[in-house]
N, C-alpha and C. Protein backbone atom coordinates (compact mmCIF):
# COMPACT_ATOMS: atom_id res chain seq x y z
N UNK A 1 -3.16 17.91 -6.33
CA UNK A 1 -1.75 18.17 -6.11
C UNK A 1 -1.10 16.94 -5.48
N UNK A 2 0.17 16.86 -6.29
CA UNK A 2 0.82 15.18 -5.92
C UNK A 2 1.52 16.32 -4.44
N UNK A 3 1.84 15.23 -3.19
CA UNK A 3 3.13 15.50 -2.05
C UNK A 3 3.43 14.59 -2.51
N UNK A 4 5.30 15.16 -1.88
CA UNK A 4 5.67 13.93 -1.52
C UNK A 4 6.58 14.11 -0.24
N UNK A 5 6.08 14.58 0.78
CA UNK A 5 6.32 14.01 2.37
C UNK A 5 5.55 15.04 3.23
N UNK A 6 5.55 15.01 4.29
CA UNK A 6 4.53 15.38 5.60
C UNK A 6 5.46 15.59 6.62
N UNK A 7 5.80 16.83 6.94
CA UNK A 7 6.64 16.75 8.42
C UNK A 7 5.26 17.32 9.47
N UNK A 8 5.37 17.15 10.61
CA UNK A 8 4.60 17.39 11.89
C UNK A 8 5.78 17.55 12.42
N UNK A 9 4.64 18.21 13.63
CA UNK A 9 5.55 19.22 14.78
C UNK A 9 4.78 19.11 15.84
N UNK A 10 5.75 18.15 17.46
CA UNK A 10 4.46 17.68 18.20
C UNK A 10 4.97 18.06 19.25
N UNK A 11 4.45 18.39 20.52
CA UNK A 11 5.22 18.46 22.01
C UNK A 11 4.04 18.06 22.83
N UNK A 12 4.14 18.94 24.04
CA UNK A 12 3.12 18.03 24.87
C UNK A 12 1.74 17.42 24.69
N UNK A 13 1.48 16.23 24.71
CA UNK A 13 0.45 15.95 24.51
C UNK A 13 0.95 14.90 23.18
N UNK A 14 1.38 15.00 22.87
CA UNK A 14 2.26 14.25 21.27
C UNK A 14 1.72 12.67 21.15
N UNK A 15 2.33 12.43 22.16
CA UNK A 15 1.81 10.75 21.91
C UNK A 15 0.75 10.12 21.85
N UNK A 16 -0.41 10.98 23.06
CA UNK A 16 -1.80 10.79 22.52
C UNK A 16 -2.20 10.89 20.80
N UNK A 17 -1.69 11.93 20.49
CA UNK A 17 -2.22 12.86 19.21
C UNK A 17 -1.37 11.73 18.24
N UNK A 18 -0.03 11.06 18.10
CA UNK A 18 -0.01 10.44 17.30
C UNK A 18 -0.51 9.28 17.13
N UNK A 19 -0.88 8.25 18.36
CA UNK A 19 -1.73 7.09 18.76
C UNK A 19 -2.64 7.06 17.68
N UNK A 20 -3.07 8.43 17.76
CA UNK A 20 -5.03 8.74 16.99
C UNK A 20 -4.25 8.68 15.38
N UNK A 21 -3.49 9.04 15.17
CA UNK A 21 -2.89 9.27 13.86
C UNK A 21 -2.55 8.25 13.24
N UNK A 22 -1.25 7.76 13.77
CA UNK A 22 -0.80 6.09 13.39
C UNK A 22 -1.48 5.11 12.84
N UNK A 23 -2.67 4.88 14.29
CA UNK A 23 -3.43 3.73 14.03
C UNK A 23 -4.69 3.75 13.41
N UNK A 24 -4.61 5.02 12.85
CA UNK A 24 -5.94 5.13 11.68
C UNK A 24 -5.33 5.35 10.67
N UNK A 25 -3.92 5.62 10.15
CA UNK A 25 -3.60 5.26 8.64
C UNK A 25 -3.71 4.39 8.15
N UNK A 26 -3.79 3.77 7.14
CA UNK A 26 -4.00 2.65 6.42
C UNK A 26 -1.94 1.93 5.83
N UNK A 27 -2.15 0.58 6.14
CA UNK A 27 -0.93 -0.16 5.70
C UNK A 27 -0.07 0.62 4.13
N UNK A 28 -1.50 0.91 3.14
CA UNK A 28 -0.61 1.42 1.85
C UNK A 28 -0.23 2.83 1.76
N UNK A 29 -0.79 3.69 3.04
CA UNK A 29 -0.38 5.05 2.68
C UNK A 29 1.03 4.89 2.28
N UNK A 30 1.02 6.02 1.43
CA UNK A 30 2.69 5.84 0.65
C UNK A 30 3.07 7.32 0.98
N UNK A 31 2.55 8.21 1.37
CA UNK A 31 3.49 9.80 1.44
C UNK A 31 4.51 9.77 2.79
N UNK A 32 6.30 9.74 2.84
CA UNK A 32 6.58 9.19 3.80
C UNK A 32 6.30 10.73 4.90
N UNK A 33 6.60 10.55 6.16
CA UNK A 33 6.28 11.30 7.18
C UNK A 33 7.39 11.52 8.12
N UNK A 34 7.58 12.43 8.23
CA UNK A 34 9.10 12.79 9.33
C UNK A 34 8.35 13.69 10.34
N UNK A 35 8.88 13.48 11.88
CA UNK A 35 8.25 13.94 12.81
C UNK A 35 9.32 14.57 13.98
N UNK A 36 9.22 15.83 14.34
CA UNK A 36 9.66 16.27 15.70
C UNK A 36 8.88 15.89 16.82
N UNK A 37 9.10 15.29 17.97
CA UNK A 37 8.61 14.84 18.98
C UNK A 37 9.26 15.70 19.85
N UNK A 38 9.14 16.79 20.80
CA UNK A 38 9.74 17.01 21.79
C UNK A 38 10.06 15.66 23.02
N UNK A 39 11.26 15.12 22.80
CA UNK A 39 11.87 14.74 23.73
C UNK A 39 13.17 14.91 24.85
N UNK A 40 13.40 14.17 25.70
CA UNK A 40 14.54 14.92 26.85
C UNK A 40 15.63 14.29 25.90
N UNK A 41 16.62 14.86 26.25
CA UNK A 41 18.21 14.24 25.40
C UNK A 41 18.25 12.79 25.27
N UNK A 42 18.10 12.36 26.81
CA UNK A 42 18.40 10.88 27.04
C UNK A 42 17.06 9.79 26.95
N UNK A 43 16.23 9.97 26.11
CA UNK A 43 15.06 9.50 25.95
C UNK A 43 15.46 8.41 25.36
N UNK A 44 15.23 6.90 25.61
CA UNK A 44 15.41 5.52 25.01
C UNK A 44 14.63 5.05 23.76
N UNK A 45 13.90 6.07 23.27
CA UNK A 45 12.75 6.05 22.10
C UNK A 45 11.82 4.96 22.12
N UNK A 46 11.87 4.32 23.54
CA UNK A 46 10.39 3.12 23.45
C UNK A 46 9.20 3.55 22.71
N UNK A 47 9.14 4.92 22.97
CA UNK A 47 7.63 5.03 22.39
C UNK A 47 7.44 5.26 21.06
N UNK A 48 8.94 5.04 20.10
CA UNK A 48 8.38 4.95 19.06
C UNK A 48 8.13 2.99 18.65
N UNK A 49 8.78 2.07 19.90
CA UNK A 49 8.52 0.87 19.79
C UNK A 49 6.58 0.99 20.18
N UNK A 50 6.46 1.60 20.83
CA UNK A 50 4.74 1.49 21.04
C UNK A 50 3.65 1.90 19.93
N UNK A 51 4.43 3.06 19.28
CA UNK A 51 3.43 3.29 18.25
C UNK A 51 3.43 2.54 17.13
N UNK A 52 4.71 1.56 17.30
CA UNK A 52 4.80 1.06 15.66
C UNK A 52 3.80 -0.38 16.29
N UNK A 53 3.47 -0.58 17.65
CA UNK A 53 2.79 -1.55 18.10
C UNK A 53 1.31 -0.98 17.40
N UNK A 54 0.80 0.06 17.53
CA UNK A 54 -0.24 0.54 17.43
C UNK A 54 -0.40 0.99 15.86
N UNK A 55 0.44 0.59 14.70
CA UNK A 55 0.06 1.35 13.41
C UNK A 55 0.61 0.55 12.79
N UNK A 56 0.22 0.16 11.32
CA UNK A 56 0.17 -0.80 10.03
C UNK A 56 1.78 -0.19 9.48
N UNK A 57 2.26 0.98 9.57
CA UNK A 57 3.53 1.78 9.07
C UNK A 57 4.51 1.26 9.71
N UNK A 58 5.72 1.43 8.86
CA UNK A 58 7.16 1.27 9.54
C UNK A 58 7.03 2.40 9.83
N UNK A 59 7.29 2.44 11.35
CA UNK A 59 7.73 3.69 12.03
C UNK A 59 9.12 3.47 12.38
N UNK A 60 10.14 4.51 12.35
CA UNK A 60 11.23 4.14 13.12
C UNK A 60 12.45 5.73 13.44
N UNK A 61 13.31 5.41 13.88
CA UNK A 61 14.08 6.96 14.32
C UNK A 61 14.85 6.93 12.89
N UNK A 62 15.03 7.86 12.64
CA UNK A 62 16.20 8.92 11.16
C UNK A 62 17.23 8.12 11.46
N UNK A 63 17.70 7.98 10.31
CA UNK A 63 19.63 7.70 10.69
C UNK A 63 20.61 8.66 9.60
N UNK A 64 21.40 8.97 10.34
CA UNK A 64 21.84 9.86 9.40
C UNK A 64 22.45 9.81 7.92
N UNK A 65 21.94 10.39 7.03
CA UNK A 65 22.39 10.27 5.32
C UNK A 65 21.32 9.52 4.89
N UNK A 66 20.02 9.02 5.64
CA UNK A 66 19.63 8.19 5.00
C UNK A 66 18.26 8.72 4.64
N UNK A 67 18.64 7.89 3.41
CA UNK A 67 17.17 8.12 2.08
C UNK A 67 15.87 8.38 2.81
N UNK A 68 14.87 9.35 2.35
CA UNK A 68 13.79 9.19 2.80
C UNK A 68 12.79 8.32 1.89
N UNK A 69 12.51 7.64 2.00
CA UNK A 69 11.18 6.72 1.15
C UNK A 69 10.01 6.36 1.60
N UNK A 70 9.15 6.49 0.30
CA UNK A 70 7.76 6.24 0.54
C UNK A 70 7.17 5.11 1.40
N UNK A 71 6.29 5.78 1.77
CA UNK A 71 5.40 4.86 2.99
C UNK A 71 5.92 4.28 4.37
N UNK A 72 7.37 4.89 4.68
CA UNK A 72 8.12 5.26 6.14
C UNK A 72 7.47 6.45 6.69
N UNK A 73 7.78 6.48 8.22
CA UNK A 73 7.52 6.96 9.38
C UNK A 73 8.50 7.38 10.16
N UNK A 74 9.12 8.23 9.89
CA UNK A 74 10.71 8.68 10.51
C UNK A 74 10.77 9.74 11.59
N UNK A 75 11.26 9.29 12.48
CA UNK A 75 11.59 10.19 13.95
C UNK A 75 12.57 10.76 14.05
N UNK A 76 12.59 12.57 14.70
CA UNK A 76 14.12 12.44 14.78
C UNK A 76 14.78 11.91 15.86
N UNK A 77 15.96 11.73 16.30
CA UNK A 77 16.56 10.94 16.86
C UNK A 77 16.69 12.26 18.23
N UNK A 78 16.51 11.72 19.63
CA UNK A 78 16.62 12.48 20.88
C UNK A 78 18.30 13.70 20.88
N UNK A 79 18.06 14.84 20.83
CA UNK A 79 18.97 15.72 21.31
C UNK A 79 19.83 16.16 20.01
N UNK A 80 19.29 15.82 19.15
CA UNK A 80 19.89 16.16 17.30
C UNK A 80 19.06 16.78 17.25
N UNK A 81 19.31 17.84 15.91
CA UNK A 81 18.40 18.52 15.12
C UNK A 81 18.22 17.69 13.69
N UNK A 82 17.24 17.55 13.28
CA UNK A 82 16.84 16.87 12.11
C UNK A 82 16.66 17.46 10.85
N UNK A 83 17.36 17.76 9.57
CA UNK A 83 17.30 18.34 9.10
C UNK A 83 17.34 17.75 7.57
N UNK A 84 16.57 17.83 6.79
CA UNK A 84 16.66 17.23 5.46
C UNK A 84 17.10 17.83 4.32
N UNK A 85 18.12 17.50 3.79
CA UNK A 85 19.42 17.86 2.42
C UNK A 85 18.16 17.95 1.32
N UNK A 86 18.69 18.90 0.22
CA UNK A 86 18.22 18.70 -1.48
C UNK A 86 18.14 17.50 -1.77
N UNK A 87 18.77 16.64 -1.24
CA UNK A 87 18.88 15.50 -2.22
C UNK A 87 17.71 14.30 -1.41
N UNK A 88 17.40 14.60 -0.27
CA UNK A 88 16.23 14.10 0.10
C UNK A 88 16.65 13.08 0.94
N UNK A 89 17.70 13.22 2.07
CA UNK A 89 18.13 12.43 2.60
C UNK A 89 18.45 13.33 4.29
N UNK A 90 18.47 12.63 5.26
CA UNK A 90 19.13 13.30 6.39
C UNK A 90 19.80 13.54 6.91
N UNK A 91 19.95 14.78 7.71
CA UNK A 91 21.58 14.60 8.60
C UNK A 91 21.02 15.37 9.91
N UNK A 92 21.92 15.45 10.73
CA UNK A 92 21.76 15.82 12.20
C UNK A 92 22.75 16.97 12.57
N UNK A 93 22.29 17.98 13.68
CA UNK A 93 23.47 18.64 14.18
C UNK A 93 23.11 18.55 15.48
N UNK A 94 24.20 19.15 15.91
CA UNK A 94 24.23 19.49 17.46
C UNK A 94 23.97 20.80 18.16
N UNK A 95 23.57 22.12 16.54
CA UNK A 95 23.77 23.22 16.94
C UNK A 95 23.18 23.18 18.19
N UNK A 96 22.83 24.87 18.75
CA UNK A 96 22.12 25.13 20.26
C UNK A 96 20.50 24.98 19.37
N UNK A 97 19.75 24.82 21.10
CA UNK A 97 18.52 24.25 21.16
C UNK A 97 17.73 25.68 20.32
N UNK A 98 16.90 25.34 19.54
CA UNK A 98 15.79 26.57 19.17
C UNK A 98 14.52 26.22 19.96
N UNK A 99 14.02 27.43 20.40
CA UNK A 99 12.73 27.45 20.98
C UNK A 99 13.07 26.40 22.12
N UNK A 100 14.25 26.27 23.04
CA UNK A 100 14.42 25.43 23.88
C UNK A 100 14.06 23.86 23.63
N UNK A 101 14.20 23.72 22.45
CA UNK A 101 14.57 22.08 22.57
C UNK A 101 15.34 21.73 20.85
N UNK A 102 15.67 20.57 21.81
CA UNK A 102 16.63 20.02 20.47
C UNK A 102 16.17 18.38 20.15
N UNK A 103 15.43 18.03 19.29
CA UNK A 103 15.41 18.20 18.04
C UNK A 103 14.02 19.57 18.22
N UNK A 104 14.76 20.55 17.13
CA UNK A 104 13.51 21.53 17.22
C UNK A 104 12.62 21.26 15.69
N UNK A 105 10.90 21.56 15.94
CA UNK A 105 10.26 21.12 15.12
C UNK A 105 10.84 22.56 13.57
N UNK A 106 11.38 23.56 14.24
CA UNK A 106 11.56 24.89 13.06
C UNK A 106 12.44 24.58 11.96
N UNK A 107 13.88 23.85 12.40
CA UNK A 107 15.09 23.30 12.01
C UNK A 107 14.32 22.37 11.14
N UNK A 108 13.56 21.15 11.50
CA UNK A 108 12.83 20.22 10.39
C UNK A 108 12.12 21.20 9.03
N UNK A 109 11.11 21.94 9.21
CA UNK A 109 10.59 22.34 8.84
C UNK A 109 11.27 22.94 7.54
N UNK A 110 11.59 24.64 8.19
CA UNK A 110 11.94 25.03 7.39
C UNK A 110 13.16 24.41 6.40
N UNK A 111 14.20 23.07 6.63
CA UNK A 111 14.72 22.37 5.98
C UNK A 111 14.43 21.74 5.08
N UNK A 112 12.42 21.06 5.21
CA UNK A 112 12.03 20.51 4.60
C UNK A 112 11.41 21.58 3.29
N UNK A 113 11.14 22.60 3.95
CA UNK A 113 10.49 23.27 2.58
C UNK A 113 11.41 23.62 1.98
N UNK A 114 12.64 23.97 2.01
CA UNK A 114 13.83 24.02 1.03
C UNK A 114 13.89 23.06 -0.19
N UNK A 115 13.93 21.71 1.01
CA UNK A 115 14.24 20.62 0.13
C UNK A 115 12.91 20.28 -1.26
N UNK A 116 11.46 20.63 -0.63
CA UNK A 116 10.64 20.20 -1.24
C UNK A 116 10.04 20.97 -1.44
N UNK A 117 9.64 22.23 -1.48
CA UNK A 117 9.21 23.76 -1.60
C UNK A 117 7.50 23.12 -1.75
N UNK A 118 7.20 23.16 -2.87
CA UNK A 118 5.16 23.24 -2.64
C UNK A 118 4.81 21.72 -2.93
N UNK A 119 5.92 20.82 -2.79
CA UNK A 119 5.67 19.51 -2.45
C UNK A 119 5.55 19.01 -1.39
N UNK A 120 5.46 19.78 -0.25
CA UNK A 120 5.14 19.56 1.10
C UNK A 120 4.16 19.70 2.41
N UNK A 121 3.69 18.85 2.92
CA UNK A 121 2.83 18.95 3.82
C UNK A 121 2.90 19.38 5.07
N UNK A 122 3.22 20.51 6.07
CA UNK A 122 3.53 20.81 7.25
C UNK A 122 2.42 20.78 8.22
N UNK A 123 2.18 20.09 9.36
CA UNK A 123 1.57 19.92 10.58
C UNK A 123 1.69 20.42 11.92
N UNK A 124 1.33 21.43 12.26
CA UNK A 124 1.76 21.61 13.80
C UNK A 124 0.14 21.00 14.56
N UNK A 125 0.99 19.94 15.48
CA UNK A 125 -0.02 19.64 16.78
C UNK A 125 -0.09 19.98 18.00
N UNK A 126 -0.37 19.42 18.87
CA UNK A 126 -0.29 19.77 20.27
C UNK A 126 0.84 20.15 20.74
N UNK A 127 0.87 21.51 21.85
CA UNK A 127 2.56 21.47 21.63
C UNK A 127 2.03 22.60 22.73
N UNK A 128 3.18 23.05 23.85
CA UNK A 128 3.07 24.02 24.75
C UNK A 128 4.20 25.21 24.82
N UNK A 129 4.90 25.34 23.20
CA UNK A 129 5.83 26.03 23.09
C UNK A 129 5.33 26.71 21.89
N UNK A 130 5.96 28.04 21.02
CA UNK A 130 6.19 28.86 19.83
C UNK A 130 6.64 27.75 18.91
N UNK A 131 7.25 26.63 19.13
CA UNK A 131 8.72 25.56 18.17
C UNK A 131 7.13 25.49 16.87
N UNK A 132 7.83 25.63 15.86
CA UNK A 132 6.96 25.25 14.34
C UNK A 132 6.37 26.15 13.76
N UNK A 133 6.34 27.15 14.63
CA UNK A 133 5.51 28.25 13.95
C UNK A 133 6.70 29.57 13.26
N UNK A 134 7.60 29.07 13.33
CA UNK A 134 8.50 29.95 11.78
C UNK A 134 8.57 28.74 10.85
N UNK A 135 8.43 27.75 11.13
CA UNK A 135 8.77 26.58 10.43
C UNK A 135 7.44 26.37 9.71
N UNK A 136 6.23 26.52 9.86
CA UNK A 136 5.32 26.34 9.36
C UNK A 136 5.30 27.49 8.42
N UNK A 137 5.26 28.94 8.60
CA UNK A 137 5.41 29.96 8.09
C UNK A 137 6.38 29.48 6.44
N UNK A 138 7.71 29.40 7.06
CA UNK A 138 8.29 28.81 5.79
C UNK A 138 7.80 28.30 4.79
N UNK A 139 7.16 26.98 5.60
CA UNK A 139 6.55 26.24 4.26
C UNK A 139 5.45 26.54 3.77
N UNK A 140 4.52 27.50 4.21
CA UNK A 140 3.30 28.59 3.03
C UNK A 140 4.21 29.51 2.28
N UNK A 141 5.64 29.87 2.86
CA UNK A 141 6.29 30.54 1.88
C UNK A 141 6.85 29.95 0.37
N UNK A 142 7.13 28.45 0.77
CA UNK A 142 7.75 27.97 -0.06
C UNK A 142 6.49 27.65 -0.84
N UNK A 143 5.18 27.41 -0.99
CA UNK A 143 3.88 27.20 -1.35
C UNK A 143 3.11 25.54 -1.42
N UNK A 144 4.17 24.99 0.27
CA UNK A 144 3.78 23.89 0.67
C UNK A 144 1.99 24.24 1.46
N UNK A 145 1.31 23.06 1.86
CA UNK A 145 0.12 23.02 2.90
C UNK A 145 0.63 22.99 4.12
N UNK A 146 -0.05 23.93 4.69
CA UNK A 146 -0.50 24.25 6.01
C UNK A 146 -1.61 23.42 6.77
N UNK A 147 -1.35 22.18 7.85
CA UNK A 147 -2.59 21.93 8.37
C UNK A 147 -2.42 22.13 9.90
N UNK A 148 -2.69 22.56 10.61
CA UNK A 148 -3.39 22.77 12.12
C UNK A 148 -4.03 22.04 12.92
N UNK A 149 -3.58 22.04 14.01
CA UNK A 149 -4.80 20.94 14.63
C UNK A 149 -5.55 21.86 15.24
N UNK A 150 -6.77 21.49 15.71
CA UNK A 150 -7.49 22.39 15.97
C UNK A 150 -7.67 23.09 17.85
N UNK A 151 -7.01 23.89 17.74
CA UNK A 151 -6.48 24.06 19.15
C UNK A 151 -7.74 23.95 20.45
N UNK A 152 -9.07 23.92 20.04
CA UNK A 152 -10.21 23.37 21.00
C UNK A 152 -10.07 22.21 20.87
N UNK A 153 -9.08 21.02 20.06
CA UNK A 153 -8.99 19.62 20.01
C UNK A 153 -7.40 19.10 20.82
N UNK A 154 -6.77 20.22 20.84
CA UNK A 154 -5.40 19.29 21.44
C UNK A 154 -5.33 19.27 23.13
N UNK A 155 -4.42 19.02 23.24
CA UNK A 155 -4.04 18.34 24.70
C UNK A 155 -3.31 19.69 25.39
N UNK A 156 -2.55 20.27 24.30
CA UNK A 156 -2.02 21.89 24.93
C UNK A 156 -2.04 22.49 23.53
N UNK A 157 -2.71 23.59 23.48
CA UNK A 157 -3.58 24.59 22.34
C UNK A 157 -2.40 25.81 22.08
N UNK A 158 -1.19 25.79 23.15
CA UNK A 158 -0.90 26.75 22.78
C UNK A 158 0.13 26.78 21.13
N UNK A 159 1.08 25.65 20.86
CA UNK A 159 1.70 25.39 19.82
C UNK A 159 1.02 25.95 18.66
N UNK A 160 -1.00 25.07 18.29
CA UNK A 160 -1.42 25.38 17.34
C UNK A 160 -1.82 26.66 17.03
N UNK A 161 -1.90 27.36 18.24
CA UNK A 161 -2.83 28.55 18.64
C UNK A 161 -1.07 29.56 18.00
N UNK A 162 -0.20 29.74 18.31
CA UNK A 162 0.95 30.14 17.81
C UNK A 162 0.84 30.02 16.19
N UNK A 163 0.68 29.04 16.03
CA UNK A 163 0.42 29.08 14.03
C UNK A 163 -0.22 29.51 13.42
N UNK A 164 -1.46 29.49 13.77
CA UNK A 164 -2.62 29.81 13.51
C UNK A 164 -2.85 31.69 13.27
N UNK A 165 -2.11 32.44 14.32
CA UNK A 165 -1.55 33.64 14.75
C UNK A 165 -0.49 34.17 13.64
N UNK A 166 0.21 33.54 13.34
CA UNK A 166 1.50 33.50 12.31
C UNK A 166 0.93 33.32 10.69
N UNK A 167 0.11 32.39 10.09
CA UNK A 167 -0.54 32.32 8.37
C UNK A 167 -1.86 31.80 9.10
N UNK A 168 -1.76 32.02 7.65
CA UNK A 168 -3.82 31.35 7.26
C UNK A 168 -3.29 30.02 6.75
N UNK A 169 -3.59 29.13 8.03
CA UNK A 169 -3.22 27.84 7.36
C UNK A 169 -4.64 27.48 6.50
N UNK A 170 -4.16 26.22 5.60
CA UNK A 170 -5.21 25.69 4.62
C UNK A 170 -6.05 24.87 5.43
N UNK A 171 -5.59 24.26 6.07
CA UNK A 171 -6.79 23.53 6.90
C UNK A 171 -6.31 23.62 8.41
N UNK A 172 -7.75 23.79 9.82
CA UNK A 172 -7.44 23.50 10.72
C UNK A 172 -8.44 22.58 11.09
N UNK A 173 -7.95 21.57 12.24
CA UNK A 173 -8.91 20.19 11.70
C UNK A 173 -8.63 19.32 13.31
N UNK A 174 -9.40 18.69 13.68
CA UNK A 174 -9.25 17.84 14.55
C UNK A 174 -8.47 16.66 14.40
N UNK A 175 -7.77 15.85 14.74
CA UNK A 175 -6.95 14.11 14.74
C UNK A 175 -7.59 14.00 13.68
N UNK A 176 -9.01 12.80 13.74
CA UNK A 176 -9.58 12.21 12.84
C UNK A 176 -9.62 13.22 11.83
N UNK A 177 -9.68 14.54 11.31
CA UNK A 177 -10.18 15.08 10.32
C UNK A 177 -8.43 15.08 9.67
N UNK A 178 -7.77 15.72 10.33
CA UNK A 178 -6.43 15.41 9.26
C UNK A 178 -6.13 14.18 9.11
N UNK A 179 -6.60 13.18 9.68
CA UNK A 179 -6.28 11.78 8.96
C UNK A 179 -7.56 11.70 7.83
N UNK A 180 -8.20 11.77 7.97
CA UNK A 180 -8.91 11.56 6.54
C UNK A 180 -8.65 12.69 5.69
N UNK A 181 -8.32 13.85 5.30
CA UNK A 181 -7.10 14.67 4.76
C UNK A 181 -6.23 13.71 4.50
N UNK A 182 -5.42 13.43 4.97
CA UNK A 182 -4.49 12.91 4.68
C UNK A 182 -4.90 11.35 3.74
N UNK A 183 -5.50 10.68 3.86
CA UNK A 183 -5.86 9.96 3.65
C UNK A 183 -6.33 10.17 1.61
N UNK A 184 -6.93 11.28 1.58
CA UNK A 184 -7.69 11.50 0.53
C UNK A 184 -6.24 12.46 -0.71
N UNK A 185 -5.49 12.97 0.46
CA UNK A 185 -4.21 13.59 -0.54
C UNK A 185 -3.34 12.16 -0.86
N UNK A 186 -2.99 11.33 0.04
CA UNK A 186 -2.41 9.67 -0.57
C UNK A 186 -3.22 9.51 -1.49
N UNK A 187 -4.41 9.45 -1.84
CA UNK A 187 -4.56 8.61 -2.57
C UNK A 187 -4.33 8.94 -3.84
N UNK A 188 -4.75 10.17 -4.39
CA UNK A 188 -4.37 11.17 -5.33
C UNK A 188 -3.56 10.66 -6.22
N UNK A 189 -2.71 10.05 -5.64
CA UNK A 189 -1.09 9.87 -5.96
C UNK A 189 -0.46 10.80 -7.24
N UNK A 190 0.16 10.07 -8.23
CA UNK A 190 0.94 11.00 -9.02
C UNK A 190 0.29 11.53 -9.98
């Protein structure tokens, strides 16, 4: 099965868990990747300057209307909701916070399986909130993949442990094991 994009859904513990992620993809992965990070409103996004220190990918924050393309690394931007159009491009709101934060990982999600229904890859990681788990739900509805991290592997178990509770995801897997997953669905390609 060809994808073509990967949203994750990350909160506490996040930056460890993407560190391990980032810097074990390879320069040509081409499936691009959009990510909820639980951050505070006024967050200066250094740390997506650190991870792009630590990984072969353009990583960088969403801007709004803009194209998603292969082999990018897209963040949403602090205190927006991130949400991706039919036409495969982004925009932002301001609605109220879901699951107490804004950008919420549900708003990505279930946006993305709209846009891309069983062309899509959904991730919930470490995380100490419910946020992703209607959003993950969605996208087994839409007849995207389900992957999990494996909640004896994260930093706070309760996020994955919430999904896990909610579908039968397709895979639940430690860091290294969804990167080589991931690794083996890139290559696939079309």
């Amino acid at each position: 099965m060809y994808y073509e994009a990967i949203v994750i859904g990350v909160s506490s513990g996040g930056m460890n868990a993407l560190k391990i992620i980032f810097s074990a993809l390879p320069v040509d992965f081409n499936i691009p990747i959009i990510i909820v990070q639980h951050v505070g409103a006024h967050s200066d996004s250094q740390w997506i300057k650190l991870l792009n220190e630590k990984s072969p990918l353009d990583i960088k924050e969403a801007d709004e209307k803009e194209k998603i393309e292969k082999g990018k690394v897209y963040f949403a931007p602090p205190n927006y909701h991130l949400l991706i159009e039919k036409n495969k491009t982004f925009s932002f709101t301001i609605d109220e916070r879901v699951n107490f934060a804004r950008p919420s990982i549900d708003v990505l999600f279930e946006s993305a399986a709209e846009a891309y229904k069983n062309k899509l890859i959904g991730i919930v990681l470490t995380g100490s909130n419910h946020d992703g788990t209607k959003g993950i739900k969605r996208i087994k509805e839409c007849g995207g993949l389900a992957i999990i991290q494996d909640p004896k592997t994260a930093e706070s178990a309760y996020m994955p442990k919430s999904a896990i509770a909610a579908i039968v995801p397709d895979y639940i897997l430690s860091l290294e094991d969804i990167v080589e997953l991931l690794i083996q669905i890139d290559q696939q390609k079309e």
